[in-house]
Structure formats: structure tokens, C-alpha cells
Protein backbone atom coordinates (compact mmCIF):
# COMPACT_ATOMS: atom_id res chain seq x y z
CA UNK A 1 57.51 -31.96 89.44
CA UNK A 2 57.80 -31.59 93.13
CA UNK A 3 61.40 -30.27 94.17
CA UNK A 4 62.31 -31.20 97.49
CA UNK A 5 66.18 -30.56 99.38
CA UNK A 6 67.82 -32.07 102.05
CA UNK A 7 70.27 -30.54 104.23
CA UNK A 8 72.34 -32.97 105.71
CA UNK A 9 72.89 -36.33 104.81
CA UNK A 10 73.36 -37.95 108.69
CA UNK A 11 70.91 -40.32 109.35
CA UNK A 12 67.54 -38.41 109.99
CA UNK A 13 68.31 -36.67 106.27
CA UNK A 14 69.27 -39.75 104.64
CA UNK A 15 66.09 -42.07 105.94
CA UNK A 16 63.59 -38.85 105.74
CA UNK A 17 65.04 -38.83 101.60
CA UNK A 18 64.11 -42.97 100.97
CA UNK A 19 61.17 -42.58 103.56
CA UNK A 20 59.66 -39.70 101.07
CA UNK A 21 60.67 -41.21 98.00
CA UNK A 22 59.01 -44.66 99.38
CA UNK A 23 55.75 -42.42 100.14
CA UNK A 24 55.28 -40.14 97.14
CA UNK A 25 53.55 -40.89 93.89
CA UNK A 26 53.70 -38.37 91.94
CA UNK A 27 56.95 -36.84 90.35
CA UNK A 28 59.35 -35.99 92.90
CA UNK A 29 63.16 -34.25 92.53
CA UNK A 30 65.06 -35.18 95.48
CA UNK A 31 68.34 -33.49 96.39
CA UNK A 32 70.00 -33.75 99.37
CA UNK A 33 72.99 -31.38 100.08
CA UNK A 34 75.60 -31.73 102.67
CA UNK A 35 78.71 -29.92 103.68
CA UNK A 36 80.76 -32.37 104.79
CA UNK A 37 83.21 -34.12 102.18
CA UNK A 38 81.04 -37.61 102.49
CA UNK A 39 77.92 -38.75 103.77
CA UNK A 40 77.46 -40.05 107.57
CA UNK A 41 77.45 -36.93 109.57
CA UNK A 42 77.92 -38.36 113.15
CA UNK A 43 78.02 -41.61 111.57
CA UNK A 44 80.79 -41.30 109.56
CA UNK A 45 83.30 -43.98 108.77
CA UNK A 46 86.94 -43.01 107.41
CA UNK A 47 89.44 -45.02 105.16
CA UNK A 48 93.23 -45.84 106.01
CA UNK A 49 94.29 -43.11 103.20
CA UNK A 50 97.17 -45.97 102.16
CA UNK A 51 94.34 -49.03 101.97
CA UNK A 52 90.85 -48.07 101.58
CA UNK A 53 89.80 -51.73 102.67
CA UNK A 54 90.91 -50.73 106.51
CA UNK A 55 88.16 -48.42 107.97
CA UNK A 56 87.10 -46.77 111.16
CA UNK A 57 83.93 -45.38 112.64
CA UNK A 58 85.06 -42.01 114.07
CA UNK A 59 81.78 -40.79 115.48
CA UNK A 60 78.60 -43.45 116.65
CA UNK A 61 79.98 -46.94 117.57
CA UNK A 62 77.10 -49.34 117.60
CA UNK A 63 73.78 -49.23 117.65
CA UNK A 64 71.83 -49.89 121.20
CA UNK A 65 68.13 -51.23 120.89
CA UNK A 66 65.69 -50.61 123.61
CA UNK A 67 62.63 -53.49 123.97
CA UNK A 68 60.38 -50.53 122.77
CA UNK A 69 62.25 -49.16 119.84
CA UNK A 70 62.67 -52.82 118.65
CA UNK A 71 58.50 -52.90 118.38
CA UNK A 72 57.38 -49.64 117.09
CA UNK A 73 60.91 -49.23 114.75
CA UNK A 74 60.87 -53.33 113.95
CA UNK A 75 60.80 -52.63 110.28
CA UNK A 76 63.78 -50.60 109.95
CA UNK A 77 65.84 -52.53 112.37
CA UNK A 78 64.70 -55.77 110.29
CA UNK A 79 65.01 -54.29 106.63
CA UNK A 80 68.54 -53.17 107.93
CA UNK A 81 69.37 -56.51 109.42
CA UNK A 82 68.22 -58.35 106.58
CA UNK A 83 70.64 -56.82 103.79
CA UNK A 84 73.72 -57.54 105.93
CA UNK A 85 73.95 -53.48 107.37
CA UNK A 86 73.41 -54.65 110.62
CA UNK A 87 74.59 -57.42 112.84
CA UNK A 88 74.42 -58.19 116.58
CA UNK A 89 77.64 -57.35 118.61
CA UNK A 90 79.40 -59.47 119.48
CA UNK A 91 82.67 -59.12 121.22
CA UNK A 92 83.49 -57.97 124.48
CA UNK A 93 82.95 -53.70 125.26
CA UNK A 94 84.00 -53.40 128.61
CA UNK A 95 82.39 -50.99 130.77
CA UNK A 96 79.43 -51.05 128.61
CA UNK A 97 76.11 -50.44 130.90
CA UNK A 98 73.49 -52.57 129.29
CA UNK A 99 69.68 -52.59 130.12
CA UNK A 100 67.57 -55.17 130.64
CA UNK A 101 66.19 -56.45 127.17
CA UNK A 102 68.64 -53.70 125.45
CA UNK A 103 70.58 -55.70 122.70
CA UNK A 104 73.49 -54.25 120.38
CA UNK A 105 74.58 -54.19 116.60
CA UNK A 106 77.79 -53.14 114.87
CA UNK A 107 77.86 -52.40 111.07
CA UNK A 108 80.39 -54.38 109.25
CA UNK A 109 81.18 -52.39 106.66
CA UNK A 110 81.14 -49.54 108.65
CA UNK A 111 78.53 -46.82 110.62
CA UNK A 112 78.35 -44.58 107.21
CA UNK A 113 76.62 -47.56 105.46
CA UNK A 114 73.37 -47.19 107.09
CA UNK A 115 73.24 -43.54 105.83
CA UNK A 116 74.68 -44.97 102.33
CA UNK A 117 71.98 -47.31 102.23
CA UNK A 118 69.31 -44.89 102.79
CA UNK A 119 70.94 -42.40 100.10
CA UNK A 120 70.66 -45.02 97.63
CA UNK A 121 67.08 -46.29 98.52
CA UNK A 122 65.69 -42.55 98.10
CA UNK A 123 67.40 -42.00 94.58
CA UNK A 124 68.37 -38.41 95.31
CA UNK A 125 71.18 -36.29 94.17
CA UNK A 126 73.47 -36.38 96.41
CA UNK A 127 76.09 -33.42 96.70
CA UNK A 128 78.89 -32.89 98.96
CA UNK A 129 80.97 -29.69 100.06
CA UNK A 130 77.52 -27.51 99.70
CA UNK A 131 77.40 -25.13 102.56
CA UNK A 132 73.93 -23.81 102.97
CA UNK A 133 74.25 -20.19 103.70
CA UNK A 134 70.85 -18.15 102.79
CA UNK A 135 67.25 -19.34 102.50
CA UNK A 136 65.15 -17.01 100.56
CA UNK A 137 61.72 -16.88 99.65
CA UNK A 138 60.85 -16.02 95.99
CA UNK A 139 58.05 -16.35 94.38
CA UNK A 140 56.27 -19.02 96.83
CA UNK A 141 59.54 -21.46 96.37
CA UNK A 142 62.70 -21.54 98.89
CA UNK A 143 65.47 -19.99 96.83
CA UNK A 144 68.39 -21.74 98.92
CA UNK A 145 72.04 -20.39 98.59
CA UNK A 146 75.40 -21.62 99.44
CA UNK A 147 79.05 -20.68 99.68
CA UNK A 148 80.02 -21.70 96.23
CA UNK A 149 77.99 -22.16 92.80
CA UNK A 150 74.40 -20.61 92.05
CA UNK A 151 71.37 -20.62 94.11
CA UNK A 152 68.89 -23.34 93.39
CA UNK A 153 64.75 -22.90 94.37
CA UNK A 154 62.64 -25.45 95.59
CA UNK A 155 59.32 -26.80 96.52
CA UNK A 156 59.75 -27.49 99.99
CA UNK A 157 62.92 -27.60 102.24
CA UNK A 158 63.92 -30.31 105.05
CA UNK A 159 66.84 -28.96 107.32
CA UNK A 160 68.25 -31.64 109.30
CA UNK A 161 71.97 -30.15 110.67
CA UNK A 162 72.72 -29.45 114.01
CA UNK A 163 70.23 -26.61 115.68
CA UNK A 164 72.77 -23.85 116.17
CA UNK A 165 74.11 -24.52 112.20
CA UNK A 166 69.84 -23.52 111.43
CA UNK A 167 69.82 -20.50 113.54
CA UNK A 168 73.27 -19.16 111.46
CA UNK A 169 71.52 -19.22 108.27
CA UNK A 170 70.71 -15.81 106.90
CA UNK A 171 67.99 -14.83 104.58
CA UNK A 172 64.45 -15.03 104.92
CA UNK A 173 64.37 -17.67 107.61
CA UNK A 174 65.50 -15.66 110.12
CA UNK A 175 62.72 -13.57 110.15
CA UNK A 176 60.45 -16.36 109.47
CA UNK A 177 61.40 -18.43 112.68
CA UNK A 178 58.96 -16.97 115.59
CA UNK A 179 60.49 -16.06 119.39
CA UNK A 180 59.29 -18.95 120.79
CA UNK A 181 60.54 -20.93 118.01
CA UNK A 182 63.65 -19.21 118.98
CA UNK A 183 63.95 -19.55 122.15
CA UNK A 184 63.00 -23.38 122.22
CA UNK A 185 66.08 -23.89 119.74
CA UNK A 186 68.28 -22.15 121.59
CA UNK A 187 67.80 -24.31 124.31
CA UNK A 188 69.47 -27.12 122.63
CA UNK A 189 72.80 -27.90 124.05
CA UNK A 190 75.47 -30.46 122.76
CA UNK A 191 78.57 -32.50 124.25
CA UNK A 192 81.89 -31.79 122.30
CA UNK A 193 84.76 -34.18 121.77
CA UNK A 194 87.40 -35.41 119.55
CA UNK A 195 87.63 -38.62 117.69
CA UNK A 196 91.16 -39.93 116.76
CA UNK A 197 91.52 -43.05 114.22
CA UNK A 198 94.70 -44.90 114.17
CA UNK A 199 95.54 -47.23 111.57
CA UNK A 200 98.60 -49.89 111.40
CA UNK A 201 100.13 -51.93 108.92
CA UNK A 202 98.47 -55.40 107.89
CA UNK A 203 100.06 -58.12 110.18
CA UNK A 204 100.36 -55.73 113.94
CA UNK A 205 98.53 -57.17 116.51
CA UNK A 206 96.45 -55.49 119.13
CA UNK A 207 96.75 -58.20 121.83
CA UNK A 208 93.76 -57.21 124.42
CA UNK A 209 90.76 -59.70 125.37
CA UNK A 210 88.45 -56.81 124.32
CA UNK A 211 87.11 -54.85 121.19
CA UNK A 212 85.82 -51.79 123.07
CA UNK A 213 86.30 -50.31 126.34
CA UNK A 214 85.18 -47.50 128.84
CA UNK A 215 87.88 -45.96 130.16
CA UNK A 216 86.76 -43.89 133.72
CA UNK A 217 90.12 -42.76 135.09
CA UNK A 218 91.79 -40.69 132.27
CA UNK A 219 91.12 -36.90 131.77
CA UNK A 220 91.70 -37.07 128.26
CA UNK A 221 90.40 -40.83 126.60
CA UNK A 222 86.73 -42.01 127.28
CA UNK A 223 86.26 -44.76 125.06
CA UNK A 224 88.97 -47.01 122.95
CA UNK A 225 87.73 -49.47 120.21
CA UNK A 226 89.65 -51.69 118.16
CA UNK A 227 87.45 -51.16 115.28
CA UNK A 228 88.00 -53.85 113.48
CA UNK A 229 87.34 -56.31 115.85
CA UNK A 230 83.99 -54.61 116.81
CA UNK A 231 82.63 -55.49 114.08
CA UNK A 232 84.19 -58.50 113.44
CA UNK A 233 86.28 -58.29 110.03
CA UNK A 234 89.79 -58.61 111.19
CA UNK A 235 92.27 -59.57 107.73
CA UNK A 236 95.29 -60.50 107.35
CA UNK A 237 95.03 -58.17 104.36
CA UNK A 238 94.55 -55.06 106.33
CA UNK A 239 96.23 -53.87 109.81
CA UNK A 240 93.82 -53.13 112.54
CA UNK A 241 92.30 -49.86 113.66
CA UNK A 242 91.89 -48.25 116.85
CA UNK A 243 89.21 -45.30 117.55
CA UNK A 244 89.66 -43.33 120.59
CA UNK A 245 87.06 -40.97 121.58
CA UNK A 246 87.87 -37.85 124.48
CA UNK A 247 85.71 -36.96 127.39
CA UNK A 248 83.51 -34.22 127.21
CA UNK A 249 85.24 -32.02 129.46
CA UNK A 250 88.82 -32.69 127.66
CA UNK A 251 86.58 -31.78 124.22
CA UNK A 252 85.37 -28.25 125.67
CA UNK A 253 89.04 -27.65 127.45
CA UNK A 254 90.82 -28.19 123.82
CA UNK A 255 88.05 -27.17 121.81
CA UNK A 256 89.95 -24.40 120.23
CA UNK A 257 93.45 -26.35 119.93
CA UNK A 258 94.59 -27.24 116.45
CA UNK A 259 93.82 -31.34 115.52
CA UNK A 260 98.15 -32.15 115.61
CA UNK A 261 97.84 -30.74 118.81
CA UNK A 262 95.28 -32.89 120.08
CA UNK A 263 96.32 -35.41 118.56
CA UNK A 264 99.74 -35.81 120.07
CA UNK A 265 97.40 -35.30 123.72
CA UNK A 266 95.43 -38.15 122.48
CA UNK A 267 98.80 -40.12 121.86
CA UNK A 268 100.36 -39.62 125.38
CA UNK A 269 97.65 -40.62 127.18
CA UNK A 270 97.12 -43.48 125.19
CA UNK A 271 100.74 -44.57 125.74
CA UNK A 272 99.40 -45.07 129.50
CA UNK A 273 96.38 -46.77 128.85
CA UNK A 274 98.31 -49.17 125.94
CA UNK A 275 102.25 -48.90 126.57
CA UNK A 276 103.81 -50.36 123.79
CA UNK A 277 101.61 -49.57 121.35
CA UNK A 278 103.45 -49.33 117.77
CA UNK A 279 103.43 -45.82 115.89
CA UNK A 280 100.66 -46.42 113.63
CA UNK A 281 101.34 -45.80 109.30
CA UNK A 282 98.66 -42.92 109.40
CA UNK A 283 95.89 -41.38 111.17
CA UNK A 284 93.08 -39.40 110.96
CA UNK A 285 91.37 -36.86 114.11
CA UNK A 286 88.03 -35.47 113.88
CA UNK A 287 86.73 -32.44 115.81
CA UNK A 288 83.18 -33.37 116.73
CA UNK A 289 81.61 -29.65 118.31
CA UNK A 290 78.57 -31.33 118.26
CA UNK A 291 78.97 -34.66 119.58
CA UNK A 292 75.57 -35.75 121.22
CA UNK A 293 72.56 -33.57 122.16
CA UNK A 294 72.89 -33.23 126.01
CA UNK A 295 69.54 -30.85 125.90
CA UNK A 296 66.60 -31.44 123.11
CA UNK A 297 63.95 -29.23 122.09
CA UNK A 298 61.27 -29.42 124.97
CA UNK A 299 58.84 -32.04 124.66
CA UNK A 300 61.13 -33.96 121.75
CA UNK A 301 58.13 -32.98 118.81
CA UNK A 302 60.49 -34.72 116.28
CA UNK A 303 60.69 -31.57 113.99
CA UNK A 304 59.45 -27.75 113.94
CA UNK A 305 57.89 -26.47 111.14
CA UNK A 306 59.16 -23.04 110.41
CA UNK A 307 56.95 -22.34 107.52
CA UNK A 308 53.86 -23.99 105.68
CA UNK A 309 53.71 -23.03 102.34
CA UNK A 310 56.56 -23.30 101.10
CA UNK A 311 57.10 -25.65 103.51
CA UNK A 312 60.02 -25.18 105.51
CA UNK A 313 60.74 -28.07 108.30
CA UNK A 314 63.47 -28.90 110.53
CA UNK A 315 64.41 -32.37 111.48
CA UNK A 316 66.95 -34.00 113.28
CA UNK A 317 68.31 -35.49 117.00
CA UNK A 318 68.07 -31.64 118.56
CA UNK A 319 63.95 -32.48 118.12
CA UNK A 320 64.55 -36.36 119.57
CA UNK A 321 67.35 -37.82 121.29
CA UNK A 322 70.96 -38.54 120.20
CA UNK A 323 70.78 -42.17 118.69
CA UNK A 324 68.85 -44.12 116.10
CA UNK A 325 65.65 -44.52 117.10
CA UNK A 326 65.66 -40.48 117.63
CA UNK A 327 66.97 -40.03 114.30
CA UNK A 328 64.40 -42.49 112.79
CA UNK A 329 61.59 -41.03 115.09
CA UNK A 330 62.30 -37.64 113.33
CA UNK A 331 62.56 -38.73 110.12
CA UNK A 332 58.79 -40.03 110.49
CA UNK A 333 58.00 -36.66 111.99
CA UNK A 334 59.01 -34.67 109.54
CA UNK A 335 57.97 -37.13 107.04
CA UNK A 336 54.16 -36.60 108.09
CA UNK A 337 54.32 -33.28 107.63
CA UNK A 338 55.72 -33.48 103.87
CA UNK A 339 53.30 -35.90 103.18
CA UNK A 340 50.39 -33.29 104.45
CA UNK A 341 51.64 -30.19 102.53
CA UNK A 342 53.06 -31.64 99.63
């Protein structure tokens, strides 16, 4: 039986599982490993800790289709569309710059349920809190190691986290990955920025015309949503929630501070932006050091294949661009290359 792993289980590791599982014939182990306590990577959503029901998407906010993407990625856009992941955007984002022919969706039970969706369509194991630390080759398999429990080995190896997180690992792979290689990873640069979810009692109200907005004139806040109202499930059993996202250059200035400090940052400012705003029952602020790719690998190949047999790919938006249809693009990518060396 064919053993495949995963690392990461964002959006280009969660489609390239089902994508792989939907392609292969024969017998197939799937695993897919992730650090993180859940799955989502920059699509993660969060629960109020007090009422699960009330949720927030701390990292992407919507999804923004192109007239180009919505030909050649139609399928995925429709398959997600037509189990209820998806749905068009409606309320007001101020600020928003729209394209011609560009048209927006929301997901109403939250950005993490595309990546659920995916994880459940590729029937893999699924582990959390596994930090990949050492990739090893042994006997023609990838004998992967991380910070707690016993190595496993495997057939072939799909690493899909952040480009800087692949050059740390130790091991064989260093020495495996060529100069060039090198160099063309180390060119990839990212934005940093914080993400601060605020969530209130069932019964406040948040009494603005808008569910998103662009903010251009603070140092510290870029983008507020009320979250619930994006996407269109506001309760009278749950309170609202409110996701502010930093600029970049507040997100590089602080990016050393500890989150309460932040935090309370996040709070003044946001007292001028929304005086009045009540104190909210509990919150929770996420540190995102590697927000959106402001540099890809040249020429945006989709993946780089480090080694063939074993085969050892990389995947991921450092290889594409920093939305969906660069995740999805790389997910094909590197799921032509399984499917011609495995």
C-alpha cells in the first residue's frame, strides 16, 4: 500500500489529500500532519470559548473570483457552492476594490470549512500538534520525524507549510535541496500581521450599515469585519463577532510584542474607529508571521520537486499566489507530479 503524508492541512494540503485520493486506484494510506491545534492554516476559523455556535474567521475573509479562475477552477468553485460551503457575499465591505467581472463568496459556517471539507473528502488521518522536524531518507522511503512521538516512513512526501518553515527542517532534505533550489526559496517573502477576534454576549448590537470595512487612516487597524454579518448568520442565540486585522507595517513594528500586549494596541485604536464599543465576554488574537506571500517563487511553477524517488514535493501559495485559486492551482501541480511517480 502506497503511504503518502501531508504537511499542512491549509488549503493547498487539504485539496492536494481529496484531489489524490479522488485520482488513485490502487491502495493508498493518506496522512496528513499539521502543527497547528486545528485544521485551516490561514483559513482558520475560531470558537467563542463560552458558545461554540459564535465563530470568527481570524485569517482569509472571503473568497474573490476572477472571470478566469471561475472557467479553468469552475468545478471546485461549483462542487463547493453546491454543498452549501460557499455563498455569494452579500453585505456591504466598504473600501473593497472590486474588478470588473470579479464576484465574492463568504463561508457560512466559517473559512476552516472549506479545508474541513476537503479533509473529509480525501479520507486521511488527520493529526494535529505534529511538528515536522527531520526528513530522512532510509531505505528508499522518507523517514519523517517530529517533536514528539516516533518517526513514521513513507512512500512519498507532500510539504505544503510556509517556505521558510521547509528550509528549517533538518535531516536529509537539506542536503537534498540544490542551490538554485535554494536560492529561488529564499526569495519568498511574506506580509506579517495580527488578527484579533472579539466576541460579545447574545443580544449586543453592532449598529453600523456595514459588515466589513477598509480602514486607510489608522497605523494600527486595516480591516474590521463584523463576522457574523459577513456571512450572514446573525442569532439571537449568539452575540456578534468582530475580526480586526493590523497593517503590515504595525505587524513587523510589534512582531516581537507579547499577544496581551497587542491586543490592548488593537483595543485603543479600535475605541477611535468604534467609540462606545462594549468590552466584549472573551477574545481571541492570532499572530499571523506569515500573513500573505508578498514575493512567490519566480515564475509561480505551482510546486518544486526536491526529490524523485522517493518523491519529495513542495506545494503551497509561496509556488502561486496568496488566495484560492493559487492554493487550488498548486494543489493540481503537485498533484501531477504524484500521479507521475507514484
Amino acid at each position: 500500500m502506497l503511504r503518502v503524508l501531508v504537511v499542512g492541512a491549509g488549503l493547498t494540503g487539504s485539496l492536494c489529500a481529496a484531489l489524490l485520493r479522488r485520482e488513485r486506484a490502487g491502495p493508498l494510506y493518506l496522512a496528513v500532519w499539521d502543527k497547528a491545534a486545528d485544521a485551516g492554516g490561514r483559513m482558520t476559523t475560531v470558537n467563542d470559548p463560552r458558545n461554540p455556535r459564535c465563530t470568527a474567521d481570524l485569517g482569509a475573509q472571503y473568497i474573490t473570483r476572477t472571470p478566469h479562475y471561475a472557467k479553468t477552477h469552475q468545478i471546485f468553485y461549483e462542487e463547493l457552492l453546491a454543498h452549501g460551503i460557499l455563498r455569494p457575499l452579500t453585505c456591504p465591505i466598504e473600501g473593497m476594490k472590486l474588478k470588473e467581472g470579479d464576484y465574492n463568496f463568504v463561508a457560512p459556517q466559517g473559512i476552516s470549512s472549506i479545508i474541513k471539507h476537503y479533509l473529509k473528502e480525501s479520507g486521511a488521518d488527520v493529526y494535529f500538534r505534529q511538528h515536522v522536524t527531520k526528513i530522512n531518507l532510509r531505505n528508499d522511503k522518507w523517514e519523517v520525524s517530529k517533536e514528539t512521538g516516533s518517526s513514521e516512513q513513507f512512500d512519498a512526501v507532500v510539504l505544503t507549510m510556509p517556505v521558510p518553515q521547509i528550509l528549517e527542517l533538518q535531516g536529509d532534505i537539506a542536503n537534498l535541496i540544490t542551490e538554485c533550489q535554494k536560492k529561488q526559496m529564499e526569495s519568498v517573502t511574506y506580509s506579517s500581521r495580527y488578527a484579533l477576534g472579539l466576541f460579545y454576549e447574545a443580544g449586543v448590537k453592532i449598529d453600523v450599515p456595514w459588515a466589513g470595512q477598509y480602514i486607510t487612516s489608522n497605523p494600527c487597524i486595516r480591516f474590521i469585519s463584523i463576522d457574523n454579518k459577513k456571512r450572514n448568520i446573525e442569532s439571537s442565540e449568539t452575540g456578534p463577532s468582530l475580526v480586526i486585522h493590523t497593517t503590515v507595517p504595525f505587524g513587523v513594528t510589534h512582531s516581537e510584542h507579547s499577544l496581551e500586549d497587542v491586543q490592548e494596541i488593537i483595543f485603543q485604536q479600535l475605541e477611535n474607529i468604534l467609540p462606545g464599543l462594549p468590552r466584549p465576554v472573551s477574545t481571541q488574537c492570532q499572530k499571523w508571521r506569515y500573513s500573505q506571500v508578498t514575493n512567490a517563487v519566480a515564475n509561480c511553477p505551482g510546486q518544486m520537486t526536491l526529490h524523485l524517488n522517493p518523491l519529495l514535493v513542495c506545494g503551497g501559495d509561496g509556488f502561486t499566489q496568496s488566495n484560492f485559486d493559487g492554493c487550488v492551482t498548486s494543489a493540481l501541480s503537485v498533484l501531477e507530479v504524484l500521479k507521475n511517480r507514484t
